[in-house]
Protein backbone atom coordinates (compact mmCIF):
# COMPACT_ATOMS: atom_id res chain seq x y z
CA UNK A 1 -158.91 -155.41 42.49
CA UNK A 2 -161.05 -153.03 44.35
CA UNK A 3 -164.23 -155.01 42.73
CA UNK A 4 -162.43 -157.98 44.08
CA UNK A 5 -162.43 -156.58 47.45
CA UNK A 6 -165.88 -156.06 47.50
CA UNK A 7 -166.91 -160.03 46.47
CA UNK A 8 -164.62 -161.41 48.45
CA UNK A 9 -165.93 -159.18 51.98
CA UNK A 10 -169.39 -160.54 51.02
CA UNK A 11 -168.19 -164.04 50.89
CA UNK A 12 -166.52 -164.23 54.09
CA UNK A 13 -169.43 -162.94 55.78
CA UNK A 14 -171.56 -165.74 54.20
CA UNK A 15 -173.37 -164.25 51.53
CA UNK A 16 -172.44 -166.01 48.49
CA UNK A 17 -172.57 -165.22 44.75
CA UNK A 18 -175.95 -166.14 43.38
CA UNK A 19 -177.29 -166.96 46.24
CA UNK A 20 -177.19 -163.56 49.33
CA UNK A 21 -178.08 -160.09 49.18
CA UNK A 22 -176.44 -158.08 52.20
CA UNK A 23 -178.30 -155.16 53.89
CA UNK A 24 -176.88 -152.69 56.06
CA UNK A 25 -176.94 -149.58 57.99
CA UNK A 26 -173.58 -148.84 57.50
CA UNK A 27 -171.32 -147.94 60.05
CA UNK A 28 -167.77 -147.33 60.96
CA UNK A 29 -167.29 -151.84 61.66
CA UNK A 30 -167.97 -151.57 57.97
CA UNK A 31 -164.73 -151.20 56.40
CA UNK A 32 -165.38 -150.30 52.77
CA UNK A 33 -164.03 -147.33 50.59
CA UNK A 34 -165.25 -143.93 51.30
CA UNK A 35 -169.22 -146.06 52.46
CA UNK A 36 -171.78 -143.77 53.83
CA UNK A 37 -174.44 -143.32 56.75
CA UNK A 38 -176.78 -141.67 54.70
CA UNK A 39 -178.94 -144.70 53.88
CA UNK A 40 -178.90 -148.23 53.92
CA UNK A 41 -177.50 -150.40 51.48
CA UNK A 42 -177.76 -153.78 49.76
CA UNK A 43 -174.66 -155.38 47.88
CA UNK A 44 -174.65 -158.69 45.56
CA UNK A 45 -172.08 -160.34 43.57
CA UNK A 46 -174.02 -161.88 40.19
CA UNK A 47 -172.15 -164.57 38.09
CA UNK A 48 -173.95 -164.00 34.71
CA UNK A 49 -171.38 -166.88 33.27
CA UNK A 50 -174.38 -169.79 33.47
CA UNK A 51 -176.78 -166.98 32.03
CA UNK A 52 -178.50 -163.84 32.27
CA UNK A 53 -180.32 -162.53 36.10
CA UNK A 54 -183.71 -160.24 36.51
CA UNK A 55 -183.83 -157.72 38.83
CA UNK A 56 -187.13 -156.48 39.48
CA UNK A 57 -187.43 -152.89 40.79
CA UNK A 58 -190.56 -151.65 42.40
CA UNK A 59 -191.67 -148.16 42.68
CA UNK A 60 -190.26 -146.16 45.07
CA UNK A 61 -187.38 -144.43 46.74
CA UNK A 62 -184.81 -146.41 45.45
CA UNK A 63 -181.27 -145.96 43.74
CA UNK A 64 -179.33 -148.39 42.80
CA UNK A 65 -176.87 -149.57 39.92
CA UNK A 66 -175.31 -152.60 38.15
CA UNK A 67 -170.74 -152.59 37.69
CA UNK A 68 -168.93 -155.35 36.32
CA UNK A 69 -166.19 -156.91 37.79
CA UNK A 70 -163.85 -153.82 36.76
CA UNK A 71 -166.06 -151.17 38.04
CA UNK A 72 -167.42 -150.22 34.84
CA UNK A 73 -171.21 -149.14 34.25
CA UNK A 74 -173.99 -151.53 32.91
CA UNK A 75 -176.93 -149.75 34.17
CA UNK A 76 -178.38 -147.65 36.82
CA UNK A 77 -181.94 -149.11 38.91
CA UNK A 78 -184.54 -147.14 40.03
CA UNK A 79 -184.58 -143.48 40.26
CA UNK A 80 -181.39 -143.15 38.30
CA UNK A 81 -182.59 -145.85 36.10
CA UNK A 82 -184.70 -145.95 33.11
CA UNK A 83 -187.78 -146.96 35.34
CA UNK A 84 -187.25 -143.44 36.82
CA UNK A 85 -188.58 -144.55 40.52
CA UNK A 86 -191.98 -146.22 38.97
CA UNK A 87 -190.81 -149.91 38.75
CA UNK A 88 -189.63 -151.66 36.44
CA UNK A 89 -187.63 -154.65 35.62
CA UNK A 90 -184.27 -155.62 34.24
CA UNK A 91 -182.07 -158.21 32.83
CA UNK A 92 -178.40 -158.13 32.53
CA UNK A 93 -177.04 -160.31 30.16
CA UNK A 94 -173.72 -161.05 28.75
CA UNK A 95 -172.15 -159.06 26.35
CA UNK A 96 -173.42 -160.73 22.81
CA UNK A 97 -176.37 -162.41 24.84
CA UNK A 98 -179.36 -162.88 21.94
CA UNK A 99 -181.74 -165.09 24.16
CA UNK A 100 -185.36 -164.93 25.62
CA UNK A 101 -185.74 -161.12 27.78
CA UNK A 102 -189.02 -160.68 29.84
CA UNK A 103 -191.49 -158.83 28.53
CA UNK A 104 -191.15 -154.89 29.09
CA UNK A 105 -187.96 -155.36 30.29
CA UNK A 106 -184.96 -152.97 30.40
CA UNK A 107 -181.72 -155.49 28.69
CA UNK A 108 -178.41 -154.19 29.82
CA UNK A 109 -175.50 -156.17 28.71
CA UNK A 110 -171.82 -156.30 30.81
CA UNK A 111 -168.65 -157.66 29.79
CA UNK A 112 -167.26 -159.81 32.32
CA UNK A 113 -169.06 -162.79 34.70
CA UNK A 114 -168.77 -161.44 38.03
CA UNK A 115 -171.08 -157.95 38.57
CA UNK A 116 -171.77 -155.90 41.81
CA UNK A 117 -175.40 -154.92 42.33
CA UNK A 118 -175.73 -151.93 44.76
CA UNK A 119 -178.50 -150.88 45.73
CA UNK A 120 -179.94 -148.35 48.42
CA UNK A 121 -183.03 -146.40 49.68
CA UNK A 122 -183.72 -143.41 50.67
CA UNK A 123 -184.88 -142.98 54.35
CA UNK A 124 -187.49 -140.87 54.12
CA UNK A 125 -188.40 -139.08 56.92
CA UNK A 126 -184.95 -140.47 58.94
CA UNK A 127 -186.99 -143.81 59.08
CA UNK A 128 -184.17 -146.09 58.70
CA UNK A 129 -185.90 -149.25 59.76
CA UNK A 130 -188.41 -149.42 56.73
CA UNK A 131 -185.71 -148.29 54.44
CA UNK A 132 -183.82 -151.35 55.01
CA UNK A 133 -187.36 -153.48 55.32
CA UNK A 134 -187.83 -151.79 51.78
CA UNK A 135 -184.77 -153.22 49.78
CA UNK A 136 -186.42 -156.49 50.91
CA UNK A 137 -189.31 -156.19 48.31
CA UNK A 138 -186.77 -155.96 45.20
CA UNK A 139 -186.56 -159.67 43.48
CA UNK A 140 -183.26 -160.81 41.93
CA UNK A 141 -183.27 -164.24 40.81
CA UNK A 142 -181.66 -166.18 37.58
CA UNK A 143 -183.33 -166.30 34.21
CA UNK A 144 -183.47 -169.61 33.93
CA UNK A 145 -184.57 -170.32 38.06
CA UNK A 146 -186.99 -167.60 38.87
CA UNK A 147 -188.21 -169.46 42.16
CA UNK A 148 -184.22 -169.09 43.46
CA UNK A 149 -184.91 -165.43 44.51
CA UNK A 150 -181.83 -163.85 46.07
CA UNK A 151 -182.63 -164.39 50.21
CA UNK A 152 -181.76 -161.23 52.01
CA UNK A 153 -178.75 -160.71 55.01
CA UNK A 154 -178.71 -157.87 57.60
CA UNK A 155 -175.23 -157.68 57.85
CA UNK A 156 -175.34 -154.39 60.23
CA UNK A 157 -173.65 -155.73 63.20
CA UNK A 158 -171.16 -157.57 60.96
CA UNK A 159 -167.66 -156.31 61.25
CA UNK A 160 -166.18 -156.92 57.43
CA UNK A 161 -163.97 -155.75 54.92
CA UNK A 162 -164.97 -154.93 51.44
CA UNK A 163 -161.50 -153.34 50.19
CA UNK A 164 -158.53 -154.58 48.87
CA UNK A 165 -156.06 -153.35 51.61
CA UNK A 166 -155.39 -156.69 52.42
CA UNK A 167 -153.40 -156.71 49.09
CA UNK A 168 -152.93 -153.43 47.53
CA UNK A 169 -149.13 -152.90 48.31
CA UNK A 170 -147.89 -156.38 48.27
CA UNK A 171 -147.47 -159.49 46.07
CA UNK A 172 -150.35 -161.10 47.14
CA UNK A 173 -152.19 -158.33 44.30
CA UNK A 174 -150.89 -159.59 41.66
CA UNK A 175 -151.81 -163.29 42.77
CA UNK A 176 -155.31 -162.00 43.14
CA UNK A 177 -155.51 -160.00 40.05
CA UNK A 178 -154.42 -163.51 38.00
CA UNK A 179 -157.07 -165.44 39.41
CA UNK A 180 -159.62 -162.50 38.66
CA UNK A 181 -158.64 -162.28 35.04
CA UNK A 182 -158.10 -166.03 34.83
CA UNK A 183 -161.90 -166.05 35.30
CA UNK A 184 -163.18 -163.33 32.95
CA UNK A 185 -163.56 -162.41 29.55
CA UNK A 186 -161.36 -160.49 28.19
CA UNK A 187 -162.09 -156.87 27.27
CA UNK A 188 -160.97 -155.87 24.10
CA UNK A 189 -160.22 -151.91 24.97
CA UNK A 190 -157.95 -153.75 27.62
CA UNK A 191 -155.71 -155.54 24.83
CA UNK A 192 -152.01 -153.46 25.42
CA UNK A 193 -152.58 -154.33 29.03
CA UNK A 194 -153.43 -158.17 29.00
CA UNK A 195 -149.76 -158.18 26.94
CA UNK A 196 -148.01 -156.99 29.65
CA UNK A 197 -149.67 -159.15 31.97
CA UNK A 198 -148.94 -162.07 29.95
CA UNK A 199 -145.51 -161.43 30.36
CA UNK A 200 -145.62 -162.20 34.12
CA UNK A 201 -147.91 -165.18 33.93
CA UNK A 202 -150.90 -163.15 34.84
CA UNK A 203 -154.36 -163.61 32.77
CA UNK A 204 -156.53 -166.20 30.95
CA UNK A 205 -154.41 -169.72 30.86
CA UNK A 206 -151.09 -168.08 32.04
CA UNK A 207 -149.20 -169.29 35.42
CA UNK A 208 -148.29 -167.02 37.77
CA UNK A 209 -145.16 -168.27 39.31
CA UNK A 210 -142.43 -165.33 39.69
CA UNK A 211 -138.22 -166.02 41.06
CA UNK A 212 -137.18 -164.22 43.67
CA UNK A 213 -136.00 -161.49 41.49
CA UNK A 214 -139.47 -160.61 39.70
CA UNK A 215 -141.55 -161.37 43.23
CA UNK A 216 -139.08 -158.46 45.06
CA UNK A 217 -139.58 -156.00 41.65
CA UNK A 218 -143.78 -156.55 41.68
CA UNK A 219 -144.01 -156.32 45.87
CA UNK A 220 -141.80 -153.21 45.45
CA UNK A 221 -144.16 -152.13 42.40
CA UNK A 222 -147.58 -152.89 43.78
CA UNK A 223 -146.46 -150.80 46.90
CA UNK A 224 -145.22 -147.88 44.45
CA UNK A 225 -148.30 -148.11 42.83
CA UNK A 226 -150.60 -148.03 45.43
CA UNK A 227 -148.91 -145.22 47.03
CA UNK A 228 -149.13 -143.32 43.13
CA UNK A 229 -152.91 -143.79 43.34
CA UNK A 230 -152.90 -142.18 46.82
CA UNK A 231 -151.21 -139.25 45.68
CA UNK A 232 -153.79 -138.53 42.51
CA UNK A 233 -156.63 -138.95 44.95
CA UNK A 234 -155.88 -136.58 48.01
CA UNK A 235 -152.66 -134.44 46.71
CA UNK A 236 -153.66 -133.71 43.40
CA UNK A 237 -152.52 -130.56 41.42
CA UNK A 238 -155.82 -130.39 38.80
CA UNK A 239 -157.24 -127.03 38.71
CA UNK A 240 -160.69 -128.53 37.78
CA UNK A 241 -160.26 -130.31 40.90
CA UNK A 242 -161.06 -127.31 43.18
CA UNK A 243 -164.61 -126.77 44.24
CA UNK A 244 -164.41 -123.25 45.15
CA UNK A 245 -161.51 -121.00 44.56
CA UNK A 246 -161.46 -119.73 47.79
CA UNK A 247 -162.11 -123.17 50.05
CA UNK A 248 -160.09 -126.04 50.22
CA UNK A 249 -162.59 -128.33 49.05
CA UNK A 250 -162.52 -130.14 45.95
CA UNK A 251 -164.35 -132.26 43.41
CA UNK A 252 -164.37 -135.86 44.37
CA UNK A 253 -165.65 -136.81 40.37
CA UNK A 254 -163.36 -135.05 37.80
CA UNK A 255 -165.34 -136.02 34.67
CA UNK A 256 -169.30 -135.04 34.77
CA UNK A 257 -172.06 -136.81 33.77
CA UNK A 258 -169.98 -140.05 32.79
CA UNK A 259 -169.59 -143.52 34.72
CA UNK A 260 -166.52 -144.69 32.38
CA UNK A 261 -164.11 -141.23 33.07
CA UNK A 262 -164.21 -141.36 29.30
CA UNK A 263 -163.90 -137.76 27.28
CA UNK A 264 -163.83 -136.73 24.07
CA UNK A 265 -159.90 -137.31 24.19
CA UNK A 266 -159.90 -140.65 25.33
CA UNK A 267 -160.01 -142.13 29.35
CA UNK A 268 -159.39 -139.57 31.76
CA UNK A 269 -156.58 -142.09 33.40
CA UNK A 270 -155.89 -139.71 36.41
CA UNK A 271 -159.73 -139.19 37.20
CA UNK A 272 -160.74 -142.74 37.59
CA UNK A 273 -157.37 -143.36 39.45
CA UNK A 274 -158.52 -140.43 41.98
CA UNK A 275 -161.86 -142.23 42.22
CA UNK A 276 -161.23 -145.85 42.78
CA UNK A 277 -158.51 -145.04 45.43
CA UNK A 278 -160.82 -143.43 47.78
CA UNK A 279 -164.25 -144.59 46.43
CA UNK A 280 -166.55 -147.89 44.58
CA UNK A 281 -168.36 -148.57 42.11
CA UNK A 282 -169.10 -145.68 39.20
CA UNK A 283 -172.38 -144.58 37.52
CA UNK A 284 -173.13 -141.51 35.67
CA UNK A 285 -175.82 -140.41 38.42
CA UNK A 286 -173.21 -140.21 40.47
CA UNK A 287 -171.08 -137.50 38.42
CA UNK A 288 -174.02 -135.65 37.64
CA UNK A 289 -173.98 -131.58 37.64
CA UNK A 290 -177.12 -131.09 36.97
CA UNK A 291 -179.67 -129.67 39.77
CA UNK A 292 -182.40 -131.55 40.84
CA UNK A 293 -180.64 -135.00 39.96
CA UNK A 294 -178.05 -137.40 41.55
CA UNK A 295 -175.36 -136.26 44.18
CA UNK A 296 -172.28 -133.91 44.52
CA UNK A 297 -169.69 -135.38 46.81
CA UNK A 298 -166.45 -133.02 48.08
CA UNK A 299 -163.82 -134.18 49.47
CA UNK A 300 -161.49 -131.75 52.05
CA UNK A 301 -158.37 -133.56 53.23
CA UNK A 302 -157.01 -129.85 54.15
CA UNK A 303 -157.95 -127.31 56.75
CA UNK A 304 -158.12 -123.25 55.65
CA UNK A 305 -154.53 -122.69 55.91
CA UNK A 306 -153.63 -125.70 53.53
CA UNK A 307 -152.32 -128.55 56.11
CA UNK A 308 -153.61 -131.88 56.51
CA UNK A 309 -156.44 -132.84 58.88
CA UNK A 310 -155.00 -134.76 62.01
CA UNK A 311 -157.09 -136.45 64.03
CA UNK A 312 -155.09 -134.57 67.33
CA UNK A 313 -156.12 -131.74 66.60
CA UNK A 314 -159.27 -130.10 66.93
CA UNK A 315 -161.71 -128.12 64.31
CA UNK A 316 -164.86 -126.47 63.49
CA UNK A 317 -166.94 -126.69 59.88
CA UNK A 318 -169.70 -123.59 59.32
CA UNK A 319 -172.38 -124.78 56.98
CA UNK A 320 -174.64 -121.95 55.59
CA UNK A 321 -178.22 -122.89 55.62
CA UNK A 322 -180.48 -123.70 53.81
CA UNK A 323 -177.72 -126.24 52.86
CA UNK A 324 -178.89 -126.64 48.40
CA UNK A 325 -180.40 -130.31 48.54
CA UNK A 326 -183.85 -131.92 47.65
CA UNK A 327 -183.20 -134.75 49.77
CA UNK A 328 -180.84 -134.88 52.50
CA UNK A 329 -176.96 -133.62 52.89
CA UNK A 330 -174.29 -134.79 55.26
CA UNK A 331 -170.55 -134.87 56.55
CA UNK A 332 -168.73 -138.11 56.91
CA UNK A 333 -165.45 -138.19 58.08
CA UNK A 334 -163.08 -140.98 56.98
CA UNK A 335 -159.47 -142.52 58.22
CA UNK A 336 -156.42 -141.83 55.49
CA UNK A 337 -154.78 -144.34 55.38
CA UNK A 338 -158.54 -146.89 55.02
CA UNK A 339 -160.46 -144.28 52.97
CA UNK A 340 -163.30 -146.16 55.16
CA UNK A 341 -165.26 -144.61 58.08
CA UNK A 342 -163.14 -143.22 61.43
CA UNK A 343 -163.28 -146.19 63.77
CA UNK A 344 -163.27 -144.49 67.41
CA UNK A 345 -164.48 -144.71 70.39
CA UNK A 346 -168.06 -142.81 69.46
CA UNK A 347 -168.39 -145.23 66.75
CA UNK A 348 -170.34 -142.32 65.07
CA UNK A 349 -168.61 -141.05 61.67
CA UNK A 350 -171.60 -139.28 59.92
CA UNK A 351 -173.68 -135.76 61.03
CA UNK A 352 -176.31 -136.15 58.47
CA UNK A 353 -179.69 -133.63 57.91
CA UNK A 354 -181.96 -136.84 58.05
CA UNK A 355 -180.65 -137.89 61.92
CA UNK A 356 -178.45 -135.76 64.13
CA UNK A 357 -178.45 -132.61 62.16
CA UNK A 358 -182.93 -133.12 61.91
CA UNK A 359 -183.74 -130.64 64.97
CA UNK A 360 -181.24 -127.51 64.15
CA UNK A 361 -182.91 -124.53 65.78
CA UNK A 362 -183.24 -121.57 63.02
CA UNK A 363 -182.06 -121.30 59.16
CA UNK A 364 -178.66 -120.03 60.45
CA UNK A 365 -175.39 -121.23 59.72
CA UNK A 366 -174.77 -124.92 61.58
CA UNK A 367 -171.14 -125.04 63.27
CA UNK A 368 -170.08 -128.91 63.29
CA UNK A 369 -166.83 -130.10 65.85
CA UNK A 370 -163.92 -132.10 65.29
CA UNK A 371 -162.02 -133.98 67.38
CA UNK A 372 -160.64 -136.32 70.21
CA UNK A 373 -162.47 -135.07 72.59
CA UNK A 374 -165.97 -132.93 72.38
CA UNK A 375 -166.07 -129.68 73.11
CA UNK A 376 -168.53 -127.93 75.64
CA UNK A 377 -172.10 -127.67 74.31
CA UNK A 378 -171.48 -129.14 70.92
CA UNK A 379 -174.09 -131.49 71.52
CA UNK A 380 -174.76 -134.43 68.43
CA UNK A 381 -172.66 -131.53 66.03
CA UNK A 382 -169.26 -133.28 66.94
CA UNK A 383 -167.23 -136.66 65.22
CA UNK A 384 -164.61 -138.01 66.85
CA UNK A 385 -161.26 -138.33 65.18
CA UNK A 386 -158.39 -140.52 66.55
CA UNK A 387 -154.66 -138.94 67.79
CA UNK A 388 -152.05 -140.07 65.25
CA UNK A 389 -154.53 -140.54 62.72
CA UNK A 390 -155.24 -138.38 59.32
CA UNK A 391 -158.35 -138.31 58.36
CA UNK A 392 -160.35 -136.66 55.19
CA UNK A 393 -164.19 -135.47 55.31
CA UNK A 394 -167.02 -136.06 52.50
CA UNK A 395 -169.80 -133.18 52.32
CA UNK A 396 -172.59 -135.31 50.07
CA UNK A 397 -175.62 -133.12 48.75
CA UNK A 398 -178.63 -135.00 47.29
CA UNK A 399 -180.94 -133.47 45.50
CA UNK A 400 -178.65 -130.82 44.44
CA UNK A 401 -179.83 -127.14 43.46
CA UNK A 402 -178.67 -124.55 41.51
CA UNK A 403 -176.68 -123.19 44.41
CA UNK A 404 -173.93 -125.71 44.71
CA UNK A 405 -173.24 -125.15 40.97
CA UNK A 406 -173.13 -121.83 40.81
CA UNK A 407 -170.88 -120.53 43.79
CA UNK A 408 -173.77 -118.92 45.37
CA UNK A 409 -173.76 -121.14 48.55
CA UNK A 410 -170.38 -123.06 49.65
CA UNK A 411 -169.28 -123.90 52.87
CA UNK A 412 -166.44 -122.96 54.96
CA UNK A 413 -163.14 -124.67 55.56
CA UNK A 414 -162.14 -126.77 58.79
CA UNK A 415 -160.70 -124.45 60.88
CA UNK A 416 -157.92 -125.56 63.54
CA UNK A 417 -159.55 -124.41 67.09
CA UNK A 418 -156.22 -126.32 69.13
């Protein structure tokens, strides 16, 4: 449903399946789970149903990443990708898809019609502009029609909504999930499900038509429901959860190096619930522990003496520096009850080492503010948060080192200062 979200913000902005690629700087009018500052992105939705598409990554600083329709992994583009940042090119094909594949390239096969192409690169040097000129030069375009290359959208100044919030608690979710699955494949690991569904009406050739007594047990349920995923992503009682023993930070990603939350004992049920309720889309890059490669991303929703963040109050972060990343690092700070980026009055939700963090004086520790108002001489180190609003942070390290693994740099808790 979350996947769902996503196509259905791109449509009402006017960037159609098949046809529109949006671009963005994202900001704060960008309503989207847990989306980030720290470069631009592009977003697609594919139909594969009529037959396979090429993407065709150049070389360069790009990441990017192919889900299907229920956020599970085909493939990871450019530096995560097989073509390892040289350039290379793909097609993704239906599951069981034995056609023609271009020569050279990389075949990745995904199980439902409907796929979300992400992609993103990296600002180098905090130039944002030719970041977002550069997704431009990658070509997406049917098998079958290579001369209906995917136009591209700057969408920046858009105000949209790429979640489900519209319909996570309420009936309306199960109308939407029907005509989702009414559309797709079925997956076969999804079996015990589908029967269930089918009970209600809900899937491939079923009618969804509840009595007053089954619409009043499913509001009630998808409300339940939603609130169930809510507590598994910010109240969580994991010990491999926690980041440091002494901080109140925590893993965001409870399974490593995986873009299914699949483990030897079967699906890690609790870890992809934690993810998809504050976050999109899943790769293995993403979960990645290993220096040099991918991203860490920790969440705090608590301050140092274990209560929630509220956007009355006010705070301080200490960073150590040298912060361990390759790349870039930042802190985004998100509402609670969106999981999207703070909208206030600063419109600012990010401090990020490629923009307002670039001209720190020194290698000492950075101290970052928090809150409604900004306190004397904080300069561009202070978000705004919004009175009578919670609100959560995101620390994102690219590039990792050895350091954030191994406990020998962390940073400190949010302090309350008032």
């Amino acid at each position: 449903m979350s996947a769902e979200g996503i196509c259905t913000g791109n449509r009402e902005v006017g960037l159609a399946d098949n046809e529109a690629i949006g671009i963005a700087a994202a900001g704060p009018r960008q309503v989207g789970f847990t989306l980030n500052s720290d470069t631009p992105y592009g977003a697609a939705v594919l139909d594969i149903g009529a037959g396979p598409f090429v993407i065709e990554m150049p070389a360069g600083p790009f990441i990017g990443l192919v889900d299907d329709h229920h956020q599970q992994w085909v493939t990871d583009l450019g530096i995560p990708g097989p073509d390892a940042g040289h350039g290379g090119t793909y097609l993704i094909a239906p599951t069981g898809y034995t056609g023609p594949v271009p020569e050279n390239a990389h075949l990745a096969y995904a199980g439902s019609n409907k796929l979300l192409l992400a992609l993103r690169a990296l600002p180098l040097r905090g130039d944002l502009a030719a970041a977002l000129e550069a997704l431009r030069t990658i070509r997406v375009y049917p098998l079958n029609a290579p001369d209906r290359v995917l136009r591209y959208v700057d969408v920046t100044a858009e105000a949209m909504d790429s979640t489900c919030l519209r319909w996570e608690g309420n009936l309306e979710y199960w109308r939407v999930l029907h005509r989702v699955l009414d559309g797709e494949p079925a997956v076969p690991a999804f079996a015990p499900m589908y029967g269930l569904l089918a009970d209600l009406g809900i899937g491939r050739g079923g009618t969804f038509d509840p009595d007053e007594r089954t619409t009043a047990l499913l509001t009630e349920a998808a409300r339940r429901g939603r609130d169930q995923l809510l507590v598994s992503a910010f109240a969580g009682t994991r010990p491999d959860r926690v980041a440091w023993p002494d901080r109140s930070w925590e893993w965001v990603g409870l399974v490593a190096d995986n873009g299914n939350f699949t483990t030897p004992a079967g699906l890690d049920l609790e870890a992809r619930d934690r993810w998809f309720a504050q976050a999109i889309i899943a790769s293995p890059a993403m979960f990645r522990r290993v220096p040099g490669s991918g991203s860490l991303y920790w969440l705090a929703a608590r301050d140092n003496t274990g209560a929630w963040l509220d956007g009355t109050a006010f705070y301080t972060l200490d960073l150590p520096r040298p912060v361990p990343g390759q790349l870039f690092w930042s802190v985004t700070v998100y509402d609670a009850a969106t999981r999207s980026q703070i909208q206030a009055p600063s419109d600012i939700a990010a401090l990020r080492s490629l923009f307002e963090l670039r001209e720190l004086p020194g290698d000492g520790p950075v101290r970052l503010h928090f809150g409604p108002t900004p306190p004397p001489d904080a300069g561009n180190r202070w978000l705004q948060t919004v009175p009578g609003r919670g609100w959560f942070a995101y620390l994102r390290i690219y590039g990792p080192e050895q350091a954030a693994f191994d406990g020998t740099w962390r940073p400190g808790d949010f302090i309350r200062t008032g």
